[in-house]
Protein backbone atom coordinates (compact mmCIF):
# COMPACT_ATOMS: atom_id res chain seq x y z
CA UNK A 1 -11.40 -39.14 -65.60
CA UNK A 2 -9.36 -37.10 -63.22
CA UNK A 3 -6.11 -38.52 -62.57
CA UNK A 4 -5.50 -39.05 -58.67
CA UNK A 5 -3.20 -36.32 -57.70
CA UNK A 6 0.10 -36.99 -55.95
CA UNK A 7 1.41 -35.07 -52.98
CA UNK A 8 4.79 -35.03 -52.25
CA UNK A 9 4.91 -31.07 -50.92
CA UNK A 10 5.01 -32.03 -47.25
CA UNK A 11 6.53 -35.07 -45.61
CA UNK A 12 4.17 -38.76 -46.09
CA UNK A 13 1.26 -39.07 -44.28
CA UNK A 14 1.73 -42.97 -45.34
CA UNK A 15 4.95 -43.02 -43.29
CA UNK A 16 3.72 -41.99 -40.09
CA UNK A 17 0.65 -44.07 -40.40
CA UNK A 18 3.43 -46.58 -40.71
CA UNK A 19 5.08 -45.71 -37.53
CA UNK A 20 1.67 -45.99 -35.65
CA UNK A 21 1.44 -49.94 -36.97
CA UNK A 22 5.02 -50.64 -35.54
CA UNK A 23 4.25 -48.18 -32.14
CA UNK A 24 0.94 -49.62 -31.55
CA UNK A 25 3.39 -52.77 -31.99
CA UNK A 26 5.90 -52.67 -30.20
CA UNK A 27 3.77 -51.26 -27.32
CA UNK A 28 2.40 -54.86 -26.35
CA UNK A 29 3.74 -57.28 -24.32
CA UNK A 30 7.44 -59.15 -25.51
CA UNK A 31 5.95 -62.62 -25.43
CA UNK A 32 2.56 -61.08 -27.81
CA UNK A 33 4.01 -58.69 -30.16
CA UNK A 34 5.19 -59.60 -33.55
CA UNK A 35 8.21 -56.89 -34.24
CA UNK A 36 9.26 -54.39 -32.06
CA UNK A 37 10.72 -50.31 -33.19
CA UNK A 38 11.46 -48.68 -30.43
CA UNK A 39 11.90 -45.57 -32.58
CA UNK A 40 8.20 -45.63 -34.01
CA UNK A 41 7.16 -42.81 -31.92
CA UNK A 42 9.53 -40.47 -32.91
CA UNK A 43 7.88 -40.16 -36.00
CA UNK A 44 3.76 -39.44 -35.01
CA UNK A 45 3.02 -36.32 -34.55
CA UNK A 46 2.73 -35.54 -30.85
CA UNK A 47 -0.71 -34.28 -31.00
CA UNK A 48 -1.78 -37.97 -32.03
CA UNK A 49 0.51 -39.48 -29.22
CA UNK A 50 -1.71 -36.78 -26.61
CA UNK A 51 -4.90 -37.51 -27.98
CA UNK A 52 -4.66 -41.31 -27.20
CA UNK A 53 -2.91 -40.84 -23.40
CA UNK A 54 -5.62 -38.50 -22.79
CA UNK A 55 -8.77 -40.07 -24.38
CA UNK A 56 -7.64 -44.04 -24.37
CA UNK A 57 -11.44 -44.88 -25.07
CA UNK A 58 -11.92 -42.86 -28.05
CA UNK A 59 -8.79 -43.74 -29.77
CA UNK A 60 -9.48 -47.29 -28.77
CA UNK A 61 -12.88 -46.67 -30.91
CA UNK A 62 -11.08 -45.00 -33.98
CA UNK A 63 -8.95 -48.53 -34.16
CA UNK A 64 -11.62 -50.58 -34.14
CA UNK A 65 -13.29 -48.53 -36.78
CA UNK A 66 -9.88 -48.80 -39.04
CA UNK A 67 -9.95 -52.63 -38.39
CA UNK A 68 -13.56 -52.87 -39.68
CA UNK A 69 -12.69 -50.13 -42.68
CA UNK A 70 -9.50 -52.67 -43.22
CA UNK A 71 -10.14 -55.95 -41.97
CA UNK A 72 -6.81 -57.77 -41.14
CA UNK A 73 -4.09 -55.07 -43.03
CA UNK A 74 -2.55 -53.96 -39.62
CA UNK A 75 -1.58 -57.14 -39.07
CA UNK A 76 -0.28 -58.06 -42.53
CA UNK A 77 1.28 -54.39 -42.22
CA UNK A 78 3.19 -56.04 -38.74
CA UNK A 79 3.90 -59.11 -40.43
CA UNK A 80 5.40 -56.97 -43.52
CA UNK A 81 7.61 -55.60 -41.07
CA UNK A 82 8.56 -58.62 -39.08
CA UNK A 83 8.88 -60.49 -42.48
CA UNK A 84 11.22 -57.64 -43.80
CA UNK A 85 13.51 -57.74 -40.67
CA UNK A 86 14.07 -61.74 -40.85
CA UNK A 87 14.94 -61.31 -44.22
CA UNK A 88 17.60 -58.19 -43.33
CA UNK A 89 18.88 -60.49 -40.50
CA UNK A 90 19.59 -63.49 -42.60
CA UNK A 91 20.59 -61.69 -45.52
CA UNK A 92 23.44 -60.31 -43.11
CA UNK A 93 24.59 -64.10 -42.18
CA UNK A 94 24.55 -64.87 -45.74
CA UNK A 95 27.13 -62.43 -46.36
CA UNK A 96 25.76 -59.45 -46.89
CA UNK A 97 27.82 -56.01 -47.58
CA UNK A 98 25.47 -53.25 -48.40
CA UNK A 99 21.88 -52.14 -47.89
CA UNK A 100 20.05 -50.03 -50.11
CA UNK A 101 16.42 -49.03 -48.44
CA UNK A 102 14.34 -47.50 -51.29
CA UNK A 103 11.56 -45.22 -49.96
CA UNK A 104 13.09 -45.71 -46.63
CA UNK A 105 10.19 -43.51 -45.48
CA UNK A 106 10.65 -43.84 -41.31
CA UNK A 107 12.34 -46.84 -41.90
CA UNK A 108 14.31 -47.60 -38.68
CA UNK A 109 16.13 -50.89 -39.82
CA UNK A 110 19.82 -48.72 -40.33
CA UNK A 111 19.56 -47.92 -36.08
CA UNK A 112 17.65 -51.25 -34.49
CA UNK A 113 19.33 -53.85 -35.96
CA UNK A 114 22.72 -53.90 -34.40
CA UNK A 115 23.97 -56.15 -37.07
CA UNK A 116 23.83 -53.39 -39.67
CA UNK A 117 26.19 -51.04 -37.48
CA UNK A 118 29.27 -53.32 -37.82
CA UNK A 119 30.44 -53.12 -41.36
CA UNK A 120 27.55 -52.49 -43.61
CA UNK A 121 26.66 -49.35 -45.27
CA UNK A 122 23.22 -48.57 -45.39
CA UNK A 123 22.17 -46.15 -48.35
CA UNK A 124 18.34 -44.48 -47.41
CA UNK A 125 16.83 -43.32 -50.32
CA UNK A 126 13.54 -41.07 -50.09
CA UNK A 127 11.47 -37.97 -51.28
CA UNK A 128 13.58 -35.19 -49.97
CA UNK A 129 10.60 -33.97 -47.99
CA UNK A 130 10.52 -36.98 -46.25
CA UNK A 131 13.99 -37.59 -45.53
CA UNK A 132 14.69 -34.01 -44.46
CA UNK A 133 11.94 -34.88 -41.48
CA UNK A 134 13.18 -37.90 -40.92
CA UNK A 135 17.02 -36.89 -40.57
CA UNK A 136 15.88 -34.10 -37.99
CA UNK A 137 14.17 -36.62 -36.13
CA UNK A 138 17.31 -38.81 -36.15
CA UNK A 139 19.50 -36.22 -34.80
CA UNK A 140 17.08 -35.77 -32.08
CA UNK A 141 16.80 -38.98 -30.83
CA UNK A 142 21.11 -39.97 -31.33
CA UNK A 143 22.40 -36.13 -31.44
CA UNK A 144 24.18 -37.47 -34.38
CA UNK A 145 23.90 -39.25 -37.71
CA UNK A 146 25.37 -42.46 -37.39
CA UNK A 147 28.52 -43.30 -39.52
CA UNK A 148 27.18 -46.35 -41.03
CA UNK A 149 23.81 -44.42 -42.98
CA UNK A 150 24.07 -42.65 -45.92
CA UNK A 151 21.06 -40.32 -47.17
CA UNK A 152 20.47 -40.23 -50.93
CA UNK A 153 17.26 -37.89 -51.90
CA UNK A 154 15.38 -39.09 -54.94
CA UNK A 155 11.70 -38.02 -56.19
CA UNK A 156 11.48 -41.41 -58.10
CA UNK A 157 8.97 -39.51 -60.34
CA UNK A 158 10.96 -36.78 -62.06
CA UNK A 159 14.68 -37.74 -61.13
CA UNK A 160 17.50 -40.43 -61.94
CA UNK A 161 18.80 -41.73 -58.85
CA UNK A 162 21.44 -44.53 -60.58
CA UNK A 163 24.45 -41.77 -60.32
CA UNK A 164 23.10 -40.11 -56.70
CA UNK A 165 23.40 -43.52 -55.34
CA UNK A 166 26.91 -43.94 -57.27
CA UNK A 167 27.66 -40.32 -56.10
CA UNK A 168 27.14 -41.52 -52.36
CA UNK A 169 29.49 -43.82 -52.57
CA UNK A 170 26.76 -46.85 -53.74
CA UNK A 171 29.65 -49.99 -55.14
CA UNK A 172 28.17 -52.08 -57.60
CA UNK A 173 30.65 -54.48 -56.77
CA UNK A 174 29.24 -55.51 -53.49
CA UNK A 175 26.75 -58.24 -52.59
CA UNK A 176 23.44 -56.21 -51.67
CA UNK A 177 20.09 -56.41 -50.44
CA UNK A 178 17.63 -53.34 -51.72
CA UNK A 179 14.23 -52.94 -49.71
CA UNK A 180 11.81 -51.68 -50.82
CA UNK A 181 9.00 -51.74 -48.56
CA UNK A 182 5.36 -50.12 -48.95
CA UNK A 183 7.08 -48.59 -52.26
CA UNK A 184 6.00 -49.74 -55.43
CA UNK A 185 2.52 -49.53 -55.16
CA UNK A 186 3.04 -45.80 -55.11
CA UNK A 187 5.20 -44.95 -58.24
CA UNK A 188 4.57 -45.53 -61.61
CA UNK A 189 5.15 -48.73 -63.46
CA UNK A 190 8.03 -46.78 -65.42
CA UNK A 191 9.97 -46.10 -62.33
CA UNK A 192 9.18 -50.02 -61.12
CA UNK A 193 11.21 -50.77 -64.20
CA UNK A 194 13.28 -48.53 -63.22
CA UNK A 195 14.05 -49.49 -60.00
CA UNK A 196 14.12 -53.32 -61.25
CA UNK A 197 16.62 -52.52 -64.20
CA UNK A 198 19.00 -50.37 -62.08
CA UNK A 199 19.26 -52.98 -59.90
CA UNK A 200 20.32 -56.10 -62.07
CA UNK A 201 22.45 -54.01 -64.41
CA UNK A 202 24.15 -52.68 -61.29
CA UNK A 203 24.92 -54.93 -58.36
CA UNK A 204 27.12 -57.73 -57.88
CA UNK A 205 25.56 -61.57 -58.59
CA UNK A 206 24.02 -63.00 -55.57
CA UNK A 207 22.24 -59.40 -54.57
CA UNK A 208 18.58 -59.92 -53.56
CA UNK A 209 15.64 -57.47 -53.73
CA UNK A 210 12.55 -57.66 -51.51
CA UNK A 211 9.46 -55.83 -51.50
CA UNK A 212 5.83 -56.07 -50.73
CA UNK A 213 2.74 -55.33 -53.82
CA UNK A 214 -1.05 -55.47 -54.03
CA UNK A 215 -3.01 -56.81 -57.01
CA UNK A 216 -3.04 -54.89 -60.05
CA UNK A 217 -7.19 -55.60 -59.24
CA UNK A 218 -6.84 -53.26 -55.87
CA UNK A 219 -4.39 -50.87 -57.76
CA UNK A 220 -7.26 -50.31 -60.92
CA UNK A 221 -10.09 -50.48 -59.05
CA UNK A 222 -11.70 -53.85 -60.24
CA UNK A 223 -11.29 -55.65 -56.81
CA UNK A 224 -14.51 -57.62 -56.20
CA UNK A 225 -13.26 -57.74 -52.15
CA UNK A 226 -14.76 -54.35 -50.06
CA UNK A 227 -11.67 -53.88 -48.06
CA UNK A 228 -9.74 -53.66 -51.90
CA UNK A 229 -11.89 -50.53 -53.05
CA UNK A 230 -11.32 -49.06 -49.36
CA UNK A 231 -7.80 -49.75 -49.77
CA UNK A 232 -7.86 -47.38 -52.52
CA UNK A 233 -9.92 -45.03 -51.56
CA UNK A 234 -8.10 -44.57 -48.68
CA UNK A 235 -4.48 -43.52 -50.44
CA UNK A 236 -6.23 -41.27 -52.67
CA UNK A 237 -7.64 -39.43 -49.82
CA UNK A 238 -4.11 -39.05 -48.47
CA UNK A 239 -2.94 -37.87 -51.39
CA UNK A 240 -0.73 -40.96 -52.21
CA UNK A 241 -2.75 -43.58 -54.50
CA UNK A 242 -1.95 -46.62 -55.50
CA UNK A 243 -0.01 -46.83 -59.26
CA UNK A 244 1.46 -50.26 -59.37
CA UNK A 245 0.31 -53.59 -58.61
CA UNK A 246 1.23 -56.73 -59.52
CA UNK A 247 -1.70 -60.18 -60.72
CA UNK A 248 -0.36 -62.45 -57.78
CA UNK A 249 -0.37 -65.35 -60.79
CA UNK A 250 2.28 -63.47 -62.85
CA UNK A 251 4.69 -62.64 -60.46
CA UNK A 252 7.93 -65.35 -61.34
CA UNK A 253 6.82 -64.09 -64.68
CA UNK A 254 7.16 -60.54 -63.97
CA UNK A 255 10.53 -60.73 -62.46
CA UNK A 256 12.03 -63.42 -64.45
CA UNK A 257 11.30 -61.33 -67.19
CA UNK A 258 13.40 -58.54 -65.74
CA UNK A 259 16.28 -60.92 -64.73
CA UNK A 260 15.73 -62.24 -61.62
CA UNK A 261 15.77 -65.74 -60.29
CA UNK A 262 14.73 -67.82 -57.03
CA UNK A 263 11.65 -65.93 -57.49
CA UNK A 264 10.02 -66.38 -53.47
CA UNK A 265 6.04 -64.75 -53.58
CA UNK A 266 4.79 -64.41 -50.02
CA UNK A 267 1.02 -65.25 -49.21
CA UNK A 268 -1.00 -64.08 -46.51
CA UNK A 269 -1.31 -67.92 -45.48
CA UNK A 270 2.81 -67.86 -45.62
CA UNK A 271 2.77 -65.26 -42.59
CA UNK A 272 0.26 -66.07 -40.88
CA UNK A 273 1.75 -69.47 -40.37
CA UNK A 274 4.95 -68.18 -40.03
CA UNK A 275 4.02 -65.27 -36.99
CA UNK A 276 0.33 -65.68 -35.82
CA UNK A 277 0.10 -68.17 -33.10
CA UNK A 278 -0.23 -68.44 -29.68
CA UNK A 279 -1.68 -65.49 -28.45
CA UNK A 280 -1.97 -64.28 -31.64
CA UNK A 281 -3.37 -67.07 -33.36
CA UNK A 282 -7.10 -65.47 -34.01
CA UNK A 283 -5.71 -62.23 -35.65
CA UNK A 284 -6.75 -61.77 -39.17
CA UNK A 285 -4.68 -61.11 -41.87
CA UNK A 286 -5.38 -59.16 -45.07
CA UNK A 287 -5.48 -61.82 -48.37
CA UNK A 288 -4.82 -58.50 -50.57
CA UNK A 289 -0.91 -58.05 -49.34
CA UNK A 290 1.49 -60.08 -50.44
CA UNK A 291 6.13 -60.06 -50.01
CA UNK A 292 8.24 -61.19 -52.57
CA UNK A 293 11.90 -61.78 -52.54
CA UNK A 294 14.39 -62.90 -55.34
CA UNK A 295 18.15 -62.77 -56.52
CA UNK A 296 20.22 -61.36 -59.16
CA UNK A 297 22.07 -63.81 -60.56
């Protein structure tokens, strides 16, 4: 069998298509939408931002044909970063004194919540193809970098990125929070353990991780649900397929194992009770994506 190729030469398709979730967003009404990034745009390419002003019926059609392909992700993919931003918030009145974003992609937590700007280094850490894009678009929209955000260029694949983050000025000795949204599913399971290892070996007791995983069924190919084998069929065709998952069942295992405790795993039933009401109370979520939090200790 051909192994699914990797393409890291230009900067993520995955991204943007993440920044068109939070856009299409943050574009609805306060009292309707569930997050809000009112830097999204800066990150889709204009010609996609054109094509919908000028032909509102045809990209209307094209959404309803990704919610059919993907019944219920976008929302999950909202919830995600709703979910994510909670957590970020009430890490901060916990005591929180550092951020580490893994595969920050267009991440825009380091510039929207104002919290973050006060006294807490955020460390961004990304494919350099990415993060070169996304610190151009950054200057564009501030005219600066702000003081607070610290870029750390990493191909998790081939390179170490313990001693860039030390490097950067990363302390160990500091209570922090690493994200690590719509990440693991694309890099090996070597550089999960990785990740997982750096991270209890070198931060301060009481620092959390959270992140978001599909099935190791959706990841293999051996999902009995349609929308799992579209799922992955879809990343392959955008050059970034799915390498990780995770069986839902053996997830306090997983982490325990690896040192972590207060294990927290996230159901689509959890966020949909959690965000999806009101107006919002009929919009379908996707069973296959599921948040996890937990603490070193």
């Amino acid at each position: 069998m051909m192994k699914n190729m990797v393409n890291r030469e230009k900067p993520s398709k995955m991204a943007e298509g993440m920044a068109m979730h939070r856009f299409g967003e943050s574009s609805k009404n306060e009292d309707e939408r569930i997050c809000y990034d009112p830097y999204a745009i800066y990150f889709i390419s204009p010609e996609i931002i054109e094509f919908g002003m000028k032909h509102p019926e045809e990209a209307k059609s094209l959404i309803e044909d990704t919610e059919r392909c993907f019944p219920g992700l976008s929302s999950s993919i909202i919830a995600r970063v709703r979910y994510f931003d909670d957590f970020v918030k009430k890490s901060i009145e916990d005591g929180l004194e550092q951020l580490v974003i893994f595969g920050a992609g267009y991440d825009t937590r380091a510039y929207r919540i104002e919290e973050l700007k006060e006294n807490i280094k955020v460390f961004e850490v990304d494919h350099p193809n990415t993060q070169s894009f996304k610190i151009q678009k950054i200057k564009e929209i501030f005219g600066f970098i702000p003081d607070h955000v610290v870029y750390v260029p990493v191909d998790f694949e081939t390179e170490k990125f313990g001693q860039k983050l030390f490097d950067e000025g990363y302390d160990n000795s500091k209570k922090t929070l690493f994200v690590m949204e719509g990440l693991v599913m694309y890099i090996p399971p070597s550089a999960v353990d990785e990740l997982l290892s750096f991270i209890v070996e070198n931060s301060a007791k009481g620092s959390s991780i959270i992140f978001d995983y599909y099935p190791e069924s959706v990841v293999d190919g051996t999902c009995k649900l349609e929308i799992g084998n579209n799922i992955r069929n879809h990343v392959i065709e955008q050059g970034e397929p799915l390498q990780f998952g995770i069986d839902e069942e053996k997830l306090e295992k997983f982490l325990s194992k690896r040192g972590f405790k207060k294990i927290q795993n996230v159901t689509s039933e959890d966020y949909k009770k959690a965000y999806f009401h009101g107006k919002n109370g009929n919009r379908e979520v996707c069973d296959l994506l599921y948040f996890a939090h937990a603490i070193n200790e």
